[in-house]
Protein backbone atom coordinates (compact mmCIF):
# COMPACT_ATOMS: atom_id res chain seq x y z
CA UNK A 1 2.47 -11.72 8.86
CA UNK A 2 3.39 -8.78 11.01
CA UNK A 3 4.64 -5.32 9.89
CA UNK A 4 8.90 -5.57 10.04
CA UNK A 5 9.97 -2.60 13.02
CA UNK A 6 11.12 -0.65 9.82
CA UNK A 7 7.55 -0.93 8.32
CA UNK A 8 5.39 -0.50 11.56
CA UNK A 9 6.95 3.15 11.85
CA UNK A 10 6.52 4.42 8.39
CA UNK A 11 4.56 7.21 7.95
CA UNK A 12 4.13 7.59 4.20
CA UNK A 13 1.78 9.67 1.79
CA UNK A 14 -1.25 7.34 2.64
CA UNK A 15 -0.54 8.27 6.64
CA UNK A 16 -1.93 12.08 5.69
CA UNK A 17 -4.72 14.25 5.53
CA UNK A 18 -4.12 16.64 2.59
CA UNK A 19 -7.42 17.62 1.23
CA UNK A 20 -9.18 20.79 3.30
CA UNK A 21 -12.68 18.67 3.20
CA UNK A 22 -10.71 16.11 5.19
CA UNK A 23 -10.06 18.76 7.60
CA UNK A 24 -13.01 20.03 7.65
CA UNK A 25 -14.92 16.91 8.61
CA UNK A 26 -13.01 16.12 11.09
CA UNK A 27 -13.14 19.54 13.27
CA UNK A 28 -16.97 19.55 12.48
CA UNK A 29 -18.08 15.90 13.39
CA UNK A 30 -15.05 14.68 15.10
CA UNK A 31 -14.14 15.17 19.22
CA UNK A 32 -11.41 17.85 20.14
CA UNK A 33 -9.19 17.79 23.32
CA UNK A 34 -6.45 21.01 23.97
CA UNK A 35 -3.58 19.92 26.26
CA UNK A 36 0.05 21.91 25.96
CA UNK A 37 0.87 22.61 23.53
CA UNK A 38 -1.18 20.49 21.09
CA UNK A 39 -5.12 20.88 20.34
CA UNK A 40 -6.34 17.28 18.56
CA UNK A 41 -9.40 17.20 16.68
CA UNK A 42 -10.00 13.37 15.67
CA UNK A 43 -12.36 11.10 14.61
CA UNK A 44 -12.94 7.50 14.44
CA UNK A 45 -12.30 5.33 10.93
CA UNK A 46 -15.04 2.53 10.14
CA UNK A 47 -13.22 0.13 8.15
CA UNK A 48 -9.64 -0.58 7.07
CA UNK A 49 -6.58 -0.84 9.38
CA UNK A 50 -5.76 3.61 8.43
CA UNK A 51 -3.91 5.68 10.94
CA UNK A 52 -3.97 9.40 9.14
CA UNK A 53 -2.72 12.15 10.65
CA UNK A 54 -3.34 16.12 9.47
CA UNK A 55 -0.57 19.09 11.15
CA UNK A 56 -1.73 22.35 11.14
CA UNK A 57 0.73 25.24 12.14
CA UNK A 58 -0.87 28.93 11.82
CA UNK A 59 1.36 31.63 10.70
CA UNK A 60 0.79 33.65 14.24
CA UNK A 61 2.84 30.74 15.68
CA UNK A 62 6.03 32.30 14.07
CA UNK A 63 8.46 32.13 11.07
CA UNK A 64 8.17 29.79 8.34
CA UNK A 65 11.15 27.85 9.75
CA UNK A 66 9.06 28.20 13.42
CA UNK A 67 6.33 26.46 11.67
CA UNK A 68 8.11 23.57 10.08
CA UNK A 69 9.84 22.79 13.07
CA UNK A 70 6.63 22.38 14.51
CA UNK A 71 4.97 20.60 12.07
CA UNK A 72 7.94 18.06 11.73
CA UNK A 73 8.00 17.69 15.72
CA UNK A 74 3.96 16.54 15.62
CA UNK A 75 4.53 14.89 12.65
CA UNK A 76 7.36 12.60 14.65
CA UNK A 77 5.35 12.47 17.98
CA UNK A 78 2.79 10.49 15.60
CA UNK A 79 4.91 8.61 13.66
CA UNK A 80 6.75 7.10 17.02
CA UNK A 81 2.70 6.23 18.65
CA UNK A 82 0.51 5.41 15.93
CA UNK A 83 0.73 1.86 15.76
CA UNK A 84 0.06 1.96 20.11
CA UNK A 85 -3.26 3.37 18.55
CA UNK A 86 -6.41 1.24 19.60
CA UNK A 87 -8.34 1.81 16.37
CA UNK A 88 -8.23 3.22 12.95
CA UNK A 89 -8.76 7.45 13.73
CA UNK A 90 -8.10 10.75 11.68
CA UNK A 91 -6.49 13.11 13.65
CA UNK A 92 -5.84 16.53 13.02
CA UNK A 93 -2.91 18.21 15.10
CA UNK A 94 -2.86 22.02 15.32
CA UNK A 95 -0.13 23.64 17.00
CA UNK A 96 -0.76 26.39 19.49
CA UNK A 97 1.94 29.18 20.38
CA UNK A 98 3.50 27.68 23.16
CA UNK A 99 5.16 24.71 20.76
CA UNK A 100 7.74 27.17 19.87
CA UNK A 101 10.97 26.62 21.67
CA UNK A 102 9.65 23.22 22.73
CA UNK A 103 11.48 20.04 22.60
CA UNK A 104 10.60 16.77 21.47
CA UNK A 105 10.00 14.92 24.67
CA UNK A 106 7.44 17.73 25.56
CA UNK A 107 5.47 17.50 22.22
CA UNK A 108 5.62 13.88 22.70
CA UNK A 109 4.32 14.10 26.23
CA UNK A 110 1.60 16.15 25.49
CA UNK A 111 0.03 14.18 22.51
CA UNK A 112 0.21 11.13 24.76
CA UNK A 113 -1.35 13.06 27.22
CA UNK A 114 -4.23 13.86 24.99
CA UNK A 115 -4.31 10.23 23.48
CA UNK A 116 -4.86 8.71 27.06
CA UNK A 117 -7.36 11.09 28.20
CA UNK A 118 -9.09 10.61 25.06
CA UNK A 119 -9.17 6.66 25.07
CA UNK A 120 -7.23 6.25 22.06
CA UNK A 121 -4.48 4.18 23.37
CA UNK A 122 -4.41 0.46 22.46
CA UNK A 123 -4.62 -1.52 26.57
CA UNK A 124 -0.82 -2.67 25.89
CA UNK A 125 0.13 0.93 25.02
CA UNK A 126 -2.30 1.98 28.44
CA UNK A 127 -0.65 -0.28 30.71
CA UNK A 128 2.61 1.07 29.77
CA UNK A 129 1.80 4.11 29.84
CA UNK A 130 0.85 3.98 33.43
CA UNK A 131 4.27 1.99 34.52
């Protein structure tokens, strides 16, 4: 039985990385790629069907509003993508300065970006990509 288009979007407590050992794991033994305004640390799942994603927005990126913007604009971009995922992955998103001011469609763009270039991309989501 396959996920309902309400379900295959969701992006609920078990879709994040809370704990800072989480974090840490990943940016230590995981692969990193910077593009834009996104840098993606991430690292491949063995087992289970997980998608988890972990923001992180430094406080030299601006204001506390500046931040959650940010952090809700990543947080989107991953929601919208995850299930064009090929695998199960952790990935971390940190936002770099430039993501302030940005919109949407240029977050989005540049964590597809890094996705592709990575290999991360499902071949449906590749070929579509490429249309």
């Amino acid at each position: 039985m396959s996920p309902s288009p309400n379900q295959q979007f969701r992006f609920g407590a078990s879709s994040k990385i809370k704990r800072k050992r989480d974090f840490m794991l990943i940016k230590a033994r995981g692969q990193r790629a910077a593009i834009g305004c996104l840098i993606a640390n991430w690292q491949p799942v063995t087992g289970g069907n997980s998608r988890r994603l972990g923001v992180v927005t430094s406080g030299r990126i601006g204001s506390a509003v500046v931040r959650s913007r940010a952090r809700r604009l990543m947080r989107e971009s991953f929601r919208l993508h995850a299930h064009e995922l090929a695998g199960p992955l952790d990935l971390v998103l940190v936002a770099r300065r430039s993501i302030v001011g940005k919109p949407f469609r240029d977050v989005e763009r540049d964590l597809m970006t890094i996705l592709h270039k990575a290999g991360l991309l499902s071949r449906n989501a590749e070929a579509k990509a490429t249309e």
